[in-house]
N, C-alpha and C. Protein backbone atom coordinates (compact mmCIF):
# COMPACT_ATOMS: atom_id res chain seq x y z
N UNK A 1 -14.81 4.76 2.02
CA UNK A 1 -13.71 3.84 1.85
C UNK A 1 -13.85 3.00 0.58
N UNK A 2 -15.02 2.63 0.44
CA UNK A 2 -15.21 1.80 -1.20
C UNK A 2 -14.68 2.51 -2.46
N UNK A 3 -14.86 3.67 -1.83
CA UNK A 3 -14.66 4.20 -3.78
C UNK A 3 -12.76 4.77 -3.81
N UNK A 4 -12.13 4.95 -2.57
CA UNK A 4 -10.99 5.07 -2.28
C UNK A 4 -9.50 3.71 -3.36
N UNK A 5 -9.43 4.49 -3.86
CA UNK A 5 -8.43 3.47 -4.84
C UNK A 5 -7.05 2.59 -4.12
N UNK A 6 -6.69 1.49 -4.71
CA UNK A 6 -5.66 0.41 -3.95
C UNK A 6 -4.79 0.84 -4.54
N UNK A 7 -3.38 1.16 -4.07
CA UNK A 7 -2.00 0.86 -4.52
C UNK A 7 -1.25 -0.56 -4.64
N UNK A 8 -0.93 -0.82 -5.58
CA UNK A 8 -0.55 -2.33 -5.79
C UNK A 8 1.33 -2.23 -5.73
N UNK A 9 1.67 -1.23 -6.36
CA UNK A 9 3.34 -1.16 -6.51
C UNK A 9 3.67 0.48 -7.12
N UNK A 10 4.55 0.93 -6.75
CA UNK A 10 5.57 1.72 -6.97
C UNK A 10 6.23 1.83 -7.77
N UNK A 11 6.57 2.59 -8.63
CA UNK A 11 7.64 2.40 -9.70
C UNK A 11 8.87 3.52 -9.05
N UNK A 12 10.08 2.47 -8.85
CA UNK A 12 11.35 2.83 -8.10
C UNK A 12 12.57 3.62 -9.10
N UNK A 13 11.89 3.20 -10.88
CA UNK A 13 13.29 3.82 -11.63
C UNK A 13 13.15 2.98 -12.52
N UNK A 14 14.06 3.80 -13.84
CA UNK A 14 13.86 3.23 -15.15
C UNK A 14 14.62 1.35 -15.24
N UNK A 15 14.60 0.90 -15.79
CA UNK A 15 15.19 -0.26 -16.34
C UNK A 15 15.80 -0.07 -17.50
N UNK A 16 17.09 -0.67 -17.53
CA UNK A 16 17.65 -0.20 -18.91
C UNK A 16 17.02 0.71 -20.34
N UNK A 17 16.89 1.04 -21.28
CA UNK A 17 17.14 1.75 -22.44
C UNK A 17 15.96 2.13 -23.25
N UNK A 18 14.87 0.96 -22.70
CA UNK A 18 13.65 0.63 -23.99
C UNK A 18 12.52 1.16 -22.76
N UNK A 19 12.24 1.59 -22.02
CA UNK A 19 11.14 2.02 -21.50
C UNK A 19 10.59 1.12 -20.16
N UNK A 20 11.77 0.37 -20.03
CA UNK A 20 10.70 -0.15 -19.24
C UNK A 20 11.25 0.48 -17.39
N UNK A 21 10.55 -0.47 -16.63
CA UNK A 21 10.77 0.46 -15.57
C UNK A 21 10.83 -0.90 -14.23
N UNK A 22 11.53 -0.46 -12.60
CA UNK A 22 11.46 -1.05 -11.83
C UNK A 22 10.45 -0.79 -11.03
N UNK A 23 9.81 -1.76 -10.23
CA UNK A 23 8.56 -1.41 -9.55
C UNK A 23 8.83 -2.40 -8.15
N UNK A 24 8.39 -1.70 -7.00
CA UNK A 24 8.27 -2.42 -5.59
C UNK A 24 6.89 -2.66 -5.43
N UNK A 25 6.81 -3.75 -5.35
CA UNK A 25 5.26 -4.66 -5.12
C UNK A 25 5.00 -4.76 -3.79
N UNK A 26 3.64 -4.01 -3.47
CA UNK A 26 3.07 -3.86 -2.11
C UNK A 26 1.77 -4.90 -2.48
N UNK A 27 1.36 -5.30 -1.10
CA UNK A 27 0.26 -6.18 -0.95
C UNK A 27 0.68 -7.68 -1.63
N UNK A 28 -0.13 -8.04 -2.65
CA UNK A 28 0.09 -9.34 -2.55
C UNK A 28 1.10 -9.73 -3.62
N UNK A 29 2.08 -8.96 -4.17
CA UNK A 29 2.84 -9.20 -5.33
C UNK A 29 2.66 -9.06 -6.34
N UNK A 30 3.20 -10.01 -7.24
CA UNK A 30 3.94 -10.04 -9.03
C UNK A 30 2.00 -10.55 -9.16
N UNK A 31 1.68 -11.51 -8.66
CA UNK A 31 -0.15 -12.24 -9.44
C UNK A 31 -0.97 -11.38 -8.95
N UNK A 32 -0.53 -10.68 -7.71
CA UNK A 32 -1.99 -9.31 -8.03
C UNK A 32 -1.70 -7.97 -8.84
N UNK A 33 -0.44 -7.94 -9.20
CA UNK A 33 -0.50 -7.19 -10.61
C UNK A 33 -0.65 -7.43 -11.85
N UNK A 34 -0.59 -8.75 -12.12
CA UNK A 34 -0.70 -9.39 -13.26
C UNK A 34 -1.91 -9.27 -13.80
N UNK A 35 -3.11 -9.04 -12.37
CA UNK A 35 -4.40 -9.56 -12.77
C UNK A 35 -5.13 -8.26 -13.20
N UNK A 36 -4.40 -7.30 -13.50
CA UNK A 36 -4.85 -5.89 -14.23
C UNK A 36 -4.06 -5.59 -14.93
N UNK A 37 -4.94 -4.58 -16.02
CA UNK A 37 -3.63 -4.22 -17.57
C UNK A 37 -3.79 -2.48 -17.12
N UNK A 38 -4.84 -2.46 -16.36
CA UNK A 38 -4.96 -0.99 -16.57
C UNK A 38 -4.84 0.28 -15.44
N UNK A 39 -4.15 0.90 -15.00
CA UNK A 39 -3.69 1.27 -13.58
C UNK A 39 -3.95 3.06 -13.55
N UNK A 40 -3.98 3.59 -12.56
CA UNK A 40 -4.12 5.27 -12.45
C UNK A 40 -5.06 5.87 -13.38
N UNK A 41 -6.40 5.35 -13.20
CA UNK A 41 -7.64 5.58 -13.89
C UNK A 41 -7.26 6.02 -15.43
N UNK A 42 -6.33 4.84 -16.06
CA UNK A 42 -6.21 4.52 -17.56
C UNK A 42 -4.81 5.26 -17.90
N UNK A 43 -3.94 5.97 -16.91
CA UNK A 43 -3.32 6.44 -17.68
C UNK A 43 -1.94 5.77 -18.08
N UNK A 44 -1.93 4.31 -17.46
CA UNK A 44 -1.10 3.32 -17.76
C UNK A 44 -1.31 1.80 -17.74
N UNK A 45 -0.94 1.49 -18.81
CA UNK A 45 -1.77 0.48 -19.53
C UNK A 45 -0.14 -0.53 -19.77
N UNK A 46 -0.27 -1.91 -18.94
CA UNK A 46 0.36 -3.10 -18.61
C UNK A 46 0.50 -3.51 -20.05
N UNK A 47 1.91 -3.58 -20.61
CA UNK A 47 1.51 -4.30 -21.95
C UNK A 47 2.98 -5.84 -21.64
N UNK A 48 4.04 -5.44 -20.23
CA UNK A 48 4.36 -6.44 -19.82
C UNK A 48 5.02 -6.64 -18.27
N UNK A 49 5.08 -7.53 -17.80
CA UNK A 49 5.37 -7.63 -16.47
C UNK A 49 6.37 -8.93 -15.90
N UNK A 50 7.44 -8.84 -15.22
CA UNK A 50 8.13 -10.20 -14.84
C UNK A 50 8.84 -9.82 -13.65
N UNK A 51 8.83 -11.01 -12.94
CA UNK A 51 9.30 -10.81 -11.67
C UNK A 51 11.09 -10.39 -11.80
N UNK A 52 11.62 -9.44 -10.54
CA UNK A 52 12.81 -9.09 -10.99
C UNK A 52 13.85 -10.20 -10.26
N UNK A 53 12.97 -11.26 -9.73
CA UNK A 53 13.83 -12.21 -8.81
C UNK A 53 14.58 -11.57 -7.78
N UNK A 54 14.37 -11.06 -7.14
CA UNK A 54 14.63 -9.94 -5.43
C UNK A 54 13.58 -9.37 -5.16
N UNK A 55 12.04 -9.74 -5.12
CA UNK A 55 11.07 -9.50 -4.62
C UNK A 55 10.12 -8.49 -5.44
N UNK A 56 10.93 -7.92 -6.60
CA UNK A 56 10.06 -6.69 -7.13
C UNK A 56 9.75 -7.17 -8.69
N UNK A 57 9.48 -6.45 -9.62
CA UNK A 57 9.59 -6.76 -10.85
C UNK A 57 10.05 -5.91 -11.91
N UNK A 58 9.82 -5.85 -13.22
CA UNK A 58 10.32 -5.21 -14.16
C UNK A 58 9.02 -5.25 -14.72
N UNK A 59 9.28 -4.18 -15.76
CA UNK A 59 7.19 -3.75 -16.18
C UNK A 59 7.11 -2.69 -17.71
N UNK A 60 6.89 -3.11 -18.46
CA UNK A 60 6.59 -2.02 -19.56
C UNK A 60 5.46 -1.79 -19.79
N UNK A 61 4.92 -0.29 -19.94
CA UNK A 61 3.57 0.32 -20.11
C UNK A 61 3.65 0.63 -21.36
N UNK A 62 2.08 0.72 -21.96
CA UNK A 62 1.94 0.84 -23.69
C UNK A 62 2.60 2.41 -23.58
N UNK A 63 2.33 3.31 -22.63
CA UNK A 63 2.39 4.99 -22.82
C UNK A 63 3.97 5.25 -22.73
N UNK A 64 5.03 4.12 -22.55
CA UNK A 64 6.27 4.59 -21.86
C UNK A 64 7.39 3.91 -23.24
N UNK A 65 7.92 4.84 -23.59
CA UNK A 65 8.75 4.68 -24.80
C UNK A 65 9.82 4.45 -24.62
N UNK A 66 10.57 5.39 -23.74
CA UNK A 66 12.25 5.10 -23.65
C UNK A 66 12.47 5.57 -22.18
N UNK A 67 13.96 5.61 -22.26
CA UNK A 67 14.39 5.67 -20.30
C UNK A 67 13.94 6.78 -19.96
N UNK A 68 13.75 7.92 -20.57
CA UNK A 68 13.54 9.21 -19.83
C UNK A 68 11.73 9.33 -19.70
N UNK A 69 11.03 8.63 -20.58
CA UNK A 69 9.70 8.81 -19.94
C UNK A 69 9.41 7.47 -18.86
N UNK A 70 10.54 6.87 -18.70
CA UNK A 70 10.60 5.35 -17.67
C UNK A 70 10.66 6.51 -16.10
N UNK A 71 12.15 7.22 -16.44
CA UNK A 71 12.56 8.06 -15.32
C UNK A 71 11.71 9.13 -14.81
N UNK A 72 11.09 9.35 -15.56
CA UNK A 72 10.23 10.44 -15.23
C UNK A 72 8.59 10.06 -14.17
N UNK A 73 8.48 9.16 -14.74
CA UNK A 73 7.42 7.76 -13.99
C UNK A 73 8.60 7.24 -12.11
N UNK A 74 9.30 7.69 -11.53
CA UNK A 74 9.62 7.68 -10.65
C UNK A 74 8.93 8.31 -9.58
N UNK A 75 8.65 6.73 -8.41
CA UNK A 75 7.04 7.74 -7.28
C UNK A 75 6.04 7.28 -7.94
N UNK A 76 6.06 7.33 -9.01
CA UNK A 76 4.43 7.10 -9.41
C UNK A 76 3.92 5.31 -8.29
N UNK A 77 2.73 5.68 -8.10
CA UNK A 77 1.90 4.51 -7.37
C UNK A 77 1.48 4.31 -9.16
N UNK A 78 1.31 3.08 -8.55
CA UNK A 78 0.21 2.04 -9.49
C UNK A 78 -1.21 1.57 -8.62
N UNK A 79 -2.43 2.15 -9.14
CA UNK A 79 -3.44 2.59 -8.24
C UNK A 79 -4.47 1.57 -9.22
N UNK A 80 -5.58 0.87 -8.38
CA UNK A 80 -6.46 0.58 -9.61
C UNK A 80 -7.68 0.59 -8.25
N UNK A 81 -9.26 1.01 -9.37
CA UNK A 81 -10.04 1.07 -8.11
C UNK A 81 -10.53 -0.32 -7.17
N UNK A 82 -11.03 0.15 -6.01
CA UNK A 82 -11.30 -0.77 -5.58
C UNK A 82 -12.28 -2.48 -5.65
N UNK A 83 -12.90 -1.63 -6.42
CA UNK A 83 -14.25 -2.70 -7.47
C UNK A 83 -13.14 -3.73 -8.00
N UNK A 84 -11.86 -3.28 -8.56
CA UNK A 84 -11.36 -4.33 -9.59
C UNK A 84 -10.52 -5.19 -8.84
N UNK A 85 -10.97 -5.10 -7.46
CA UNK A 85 -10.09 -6.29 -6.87
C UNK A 85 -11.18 -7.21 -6.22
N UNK A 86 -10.68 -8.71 -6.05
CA UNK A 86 -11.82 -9.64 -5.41
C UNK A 86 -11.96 -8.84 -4.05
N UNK A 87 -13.36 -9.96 -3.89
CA UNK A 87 -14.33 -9.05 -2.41
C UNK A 87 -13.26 -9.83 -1.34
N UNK A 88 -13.15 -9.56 -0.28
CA UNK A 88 -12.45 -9.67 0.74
C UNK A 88 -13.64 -10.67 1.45
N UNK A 89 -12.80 -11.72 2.48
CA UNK A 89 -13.52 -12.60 3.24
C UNK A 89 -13.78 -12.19 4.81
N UNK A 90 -14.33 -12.59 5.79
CA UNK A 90 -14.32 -11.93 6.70
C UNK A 90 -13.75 -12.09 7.44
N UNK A 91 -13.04 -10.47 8.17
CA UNK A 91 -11.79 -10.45 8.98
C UNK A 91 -10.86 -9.99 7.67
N UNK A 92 -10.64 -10.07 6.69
CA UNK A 92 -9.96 -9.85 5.37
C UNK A 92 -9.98 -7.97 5.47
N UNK A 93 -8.72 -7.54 5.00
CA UNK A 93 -8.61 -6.27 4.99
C UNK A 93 -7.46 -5.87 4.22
N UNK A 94 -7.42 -4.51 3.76
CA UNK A 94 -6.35 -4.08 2.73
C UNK A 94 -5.82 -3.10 3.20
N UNK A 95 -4.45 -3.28 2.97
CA UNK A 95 -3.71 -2.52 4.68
C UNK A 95 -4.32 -0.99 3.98
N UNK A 96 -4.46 -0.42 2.78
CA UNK A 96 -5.30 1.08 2.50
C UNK A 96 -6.31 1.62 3.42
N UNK A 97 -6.92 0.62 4.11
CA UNK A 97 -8.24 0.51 4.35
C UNK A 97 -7.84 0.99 5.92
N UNK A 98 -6.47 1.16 6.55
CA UNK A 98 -6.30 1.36 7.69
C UNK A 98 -5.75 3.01 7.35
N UNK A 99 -4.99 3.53 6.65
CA UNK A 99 -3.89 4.38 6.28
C UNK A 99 -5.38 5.76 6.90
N UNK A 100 -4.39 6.44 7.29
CA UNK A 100 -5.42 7.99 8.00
C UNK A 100 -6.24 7.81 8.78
N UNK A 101 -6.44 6.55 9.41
CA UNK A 101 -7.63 6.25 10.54
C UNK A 101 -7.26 7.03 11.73
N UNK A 102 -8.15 7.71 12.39
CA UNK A 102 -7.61 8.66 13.58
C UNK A 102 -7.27 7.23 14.90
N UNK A 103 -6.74 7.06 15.54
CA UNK A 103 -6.08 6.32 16.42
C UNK A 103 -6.88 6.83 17.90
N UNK A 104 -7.27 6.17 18.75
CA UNK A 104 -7.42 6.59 20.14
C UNK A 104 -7.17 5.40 20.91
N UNK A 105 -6.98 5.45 22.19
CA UNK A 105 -7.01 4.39 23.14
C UNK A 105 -8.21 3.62 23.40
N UNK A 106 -8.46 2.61 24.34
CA UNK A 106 -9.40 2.37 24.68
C UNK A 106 -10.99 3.30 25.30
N UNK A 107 -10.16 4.33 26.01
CA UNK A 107 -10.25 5.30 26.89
C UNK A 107 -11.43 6.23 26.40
N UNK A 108 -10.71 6.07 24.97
CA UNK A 108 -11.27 7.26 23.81
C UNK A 108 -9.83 8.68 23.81
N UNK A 109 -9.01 8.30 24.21
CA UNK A 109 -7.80 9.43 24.34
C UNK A 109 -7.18 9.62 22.96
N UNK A 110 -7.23 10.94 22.03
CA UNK A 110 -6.57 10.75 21.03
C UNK A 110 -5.11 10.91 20.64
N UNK A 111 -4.62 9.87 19.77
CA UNK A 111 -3.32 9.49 19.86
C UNK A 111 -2.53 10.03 18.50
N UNK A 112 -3.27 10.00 17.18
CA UNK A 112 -2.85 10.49 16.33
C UNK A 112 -3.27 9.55 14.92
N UNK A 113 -2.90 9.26 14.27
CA UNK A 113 -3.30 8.92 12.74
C UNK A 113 -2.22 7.95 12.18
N UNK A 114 -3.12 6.91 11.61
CA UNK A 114 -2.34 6.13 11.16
C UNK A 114 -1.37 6.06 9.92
N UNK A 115 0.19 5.94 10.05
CA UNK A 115 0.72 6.84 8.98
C UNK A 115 1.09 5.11 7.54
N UNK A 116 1.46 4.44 8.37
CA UNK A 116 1.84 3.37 7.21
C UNK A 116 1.00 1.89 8.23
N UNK A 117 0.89 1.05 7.09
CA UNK A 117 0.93 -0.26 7.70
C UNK A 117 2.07 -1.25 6.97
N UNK A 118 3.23 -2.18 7.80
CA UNK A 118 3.82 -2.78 7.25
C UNK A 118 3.96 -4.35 7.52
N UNK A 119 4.58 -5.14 6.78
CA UNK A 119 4.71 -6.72 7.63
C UNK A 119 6.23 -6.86 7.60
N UNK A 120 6.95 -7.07 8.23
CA UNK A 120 8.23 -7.50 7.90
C UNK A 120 8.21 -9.29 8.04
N UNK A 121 7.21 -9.92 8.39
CA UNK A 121 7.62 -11.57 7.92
C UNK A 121 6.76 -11.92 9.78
N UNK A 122 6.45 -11.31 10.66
CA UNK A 122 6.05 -12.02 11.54
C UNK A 122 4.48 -11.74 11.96
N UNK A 123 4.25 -10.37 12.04
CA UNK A 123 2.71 -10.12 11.55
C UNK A 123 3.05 -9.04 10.97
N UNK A 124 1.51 -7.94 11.05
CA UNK A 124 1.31 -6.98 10.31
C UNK A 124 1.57 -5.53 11.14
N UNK A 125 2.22 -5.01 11.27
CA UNK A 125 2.05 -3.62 12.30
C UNK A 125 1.66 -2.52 11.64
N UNK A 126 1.35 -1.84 12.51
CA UNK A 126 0.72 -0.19 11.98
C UNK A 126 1.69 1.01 12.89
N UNK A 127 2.11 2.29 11.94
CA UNK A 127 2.89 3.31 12.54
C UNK A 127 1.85 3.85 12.68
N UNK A 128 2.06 4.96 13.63
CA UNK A 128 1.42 6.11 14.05
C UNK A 128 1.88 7.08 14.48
N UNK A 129 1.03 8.37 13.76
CA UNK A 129 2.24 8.99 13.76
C UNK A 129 1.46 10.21 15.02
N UNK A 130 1.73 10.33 15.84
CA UNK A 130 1.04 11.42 16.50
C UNK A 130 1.01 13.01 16.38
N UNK A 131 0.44 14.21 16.64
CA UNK A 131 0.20 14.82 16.15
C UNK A 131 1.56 15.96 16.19
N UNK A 132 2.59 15.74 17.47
CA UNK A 132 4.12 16.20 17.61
C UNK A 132 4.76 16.11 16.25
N UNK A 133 4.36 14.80 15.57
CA UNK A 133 5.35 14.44 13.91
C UNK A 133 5.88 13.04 14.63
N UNK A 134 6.35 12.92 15.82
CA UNK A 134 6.69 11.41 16.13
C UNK A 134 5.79 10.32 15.84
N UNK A 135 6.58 8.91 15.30
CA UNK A 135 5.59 8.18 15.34
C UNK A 135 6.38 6.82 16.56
N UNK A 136 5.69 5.84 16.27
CA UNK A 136 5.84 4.52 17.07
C UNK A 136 4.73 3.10 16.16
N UNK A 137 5.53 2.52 16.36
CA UNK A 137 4.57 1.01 15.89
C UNK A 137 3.99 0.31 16.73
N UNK A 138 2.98 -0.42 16.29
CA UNK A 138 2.12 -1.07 17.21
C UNK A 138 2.14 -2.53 16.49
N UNK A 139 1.91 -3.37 17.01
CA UNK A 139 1.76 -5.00 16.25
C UNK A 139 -0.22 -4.97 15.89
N UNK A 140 -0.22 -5.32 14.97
CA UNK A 140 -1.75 -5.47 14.54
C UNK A 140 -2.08 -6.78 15.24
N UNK A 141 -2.16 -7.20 16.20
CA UNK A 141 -2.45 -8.14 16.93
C UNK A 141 -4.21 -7.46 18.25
N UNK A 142 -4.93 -8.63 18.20
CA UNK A 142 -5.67 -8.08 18.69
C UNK A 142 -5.68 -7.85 20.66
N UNK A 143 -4.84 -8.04 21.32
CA UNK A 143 -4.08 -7.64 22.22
C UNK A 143 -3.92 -6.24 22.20
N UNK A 144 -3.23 -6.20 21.16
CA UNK A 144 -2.38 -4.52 20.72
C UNK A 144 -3.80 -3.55 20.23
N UNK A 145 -4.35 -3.94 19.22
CA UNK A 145 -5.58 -3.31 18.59
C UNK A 145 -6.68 -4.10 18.97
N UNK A 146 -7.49 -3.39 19.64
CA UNK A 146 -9.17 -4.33 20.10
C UNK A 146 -9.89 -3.95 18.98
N UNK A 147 -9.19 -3.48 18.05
CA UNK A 147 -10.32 -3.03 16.53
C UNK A 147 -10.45 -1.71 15.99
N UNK A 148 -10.68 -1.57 15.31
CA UNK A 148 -10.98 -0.67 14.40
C UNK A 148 -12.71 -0.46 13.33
N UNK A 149 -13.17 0.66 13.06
CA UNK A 149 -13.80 0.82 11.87
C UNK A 149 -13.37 1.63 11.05
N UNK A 150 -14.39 2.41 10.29
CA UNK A 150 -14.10 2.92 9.10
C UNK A 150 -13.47 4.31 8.97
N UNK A 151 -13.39 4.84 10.23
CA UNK A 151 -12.59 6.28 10.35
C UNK A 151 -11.80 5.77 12.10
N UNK A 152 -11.93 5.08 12.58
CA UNK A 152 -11.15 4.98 14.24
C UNK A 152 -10.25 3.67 14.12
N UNK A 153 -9.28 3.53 15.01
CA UNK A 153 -8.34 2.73 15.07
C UNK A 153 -8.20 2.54 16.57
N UNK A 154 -8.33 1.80 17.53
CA UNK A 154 -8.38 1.87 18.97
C UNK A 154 -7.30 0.74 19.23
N UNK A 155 -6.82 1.68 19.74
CA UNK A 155 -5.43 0.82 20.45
C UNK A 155 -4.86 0.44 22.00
N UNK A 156 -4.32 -0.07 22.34
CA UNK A 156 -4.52 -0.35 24.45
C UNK A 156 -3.13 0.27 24.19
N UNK A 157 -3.50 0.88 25.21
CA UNK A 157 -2.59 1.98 26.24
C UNK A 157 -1.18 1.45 26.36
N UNK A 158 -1.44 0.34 26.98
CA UNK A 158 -0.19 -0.56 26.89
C UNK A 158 0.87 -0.27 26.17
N UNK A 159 0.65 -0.25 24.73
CA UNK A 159 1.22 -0.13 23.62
C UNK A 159 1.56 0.72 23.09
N UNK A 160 1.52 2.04 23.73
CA UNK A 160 1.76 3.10 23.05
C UNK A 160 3.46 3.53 23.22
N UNK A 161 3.68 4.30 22.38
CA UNK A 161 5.07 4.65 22.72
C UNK A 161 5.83 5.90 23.46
């Protein structure tokens, strides 16, 4: 899991004419991208960044010239390794750090793999997607999840869908 790289934002589509591009900011926003120039083991290099005022931002890379190498940068993650982010406090976690964890019950019953983690504003939940292709959400609450490590995700029965 240490050497496993963070996604910080998305690039959603070009921005007008000159290269630059729109990006959806995952994790902690516009100041934890700010705090790196250098993303996808060098092959894009931050030369500017501003919030787009609706939650995302606007972003020009030294490598990106005009709209069609902006457009073409569509999908791309913005990845930087894990070393280049501060150490986490305890109980502190990076929703990456959950993504593919095999899922079981208390029981030990297996349920399937964890496909996204999201917050919409009240806590943090985790999908899962079971091995049919259906998934269901769970609240990251420790009620819902009695815990997790570094490859398992254990979840109460309760909660399943």
């Amino acid at each position: 899991m240490p050497d496993k790289p963070l996604t910080l934002a998305a690039v959603t589509g070009a921005h007008g004419v000159a290269g630059e591009v729109r990006l959806k900011l995952l994790g902690e926003g516009l100041d934890a991208l700010k705090a790196h120039k250098s993303f996808n083991d060098g092959a894009l290099t931050l030369s500017k960044v501003r919030s787009d005022n609706k939650g995302g931002a606007i972003a020009r890379f030294a490598e990106v010239r005009d709209r069609t190498a902006a457009e073409a940068l569509r999908g791309t993650a913005l990845r930087v390794p894990r070393e280049a982010l501060p150490e986490l406090d305890e109980g502190e976690f990076y929703f990456s750090d959950l993504l593919d964890l095999t899922v079981v019950t208390e029981t030990g019953e297996a349920v399937g793999t964890v496909c996204s983690v999201e917050n919409f504003g009240a806590t943090d939940i985790v999908e899962i997607e079971k091995p049919d292709g259906k998934k269901f959400m769970v609240p990251l609450t420790t009620q819902a999840v009695p815990g997790w490590d570094h490859s398992t995700l254990t979840i109460n029965p309760d909660f399943m869908d």
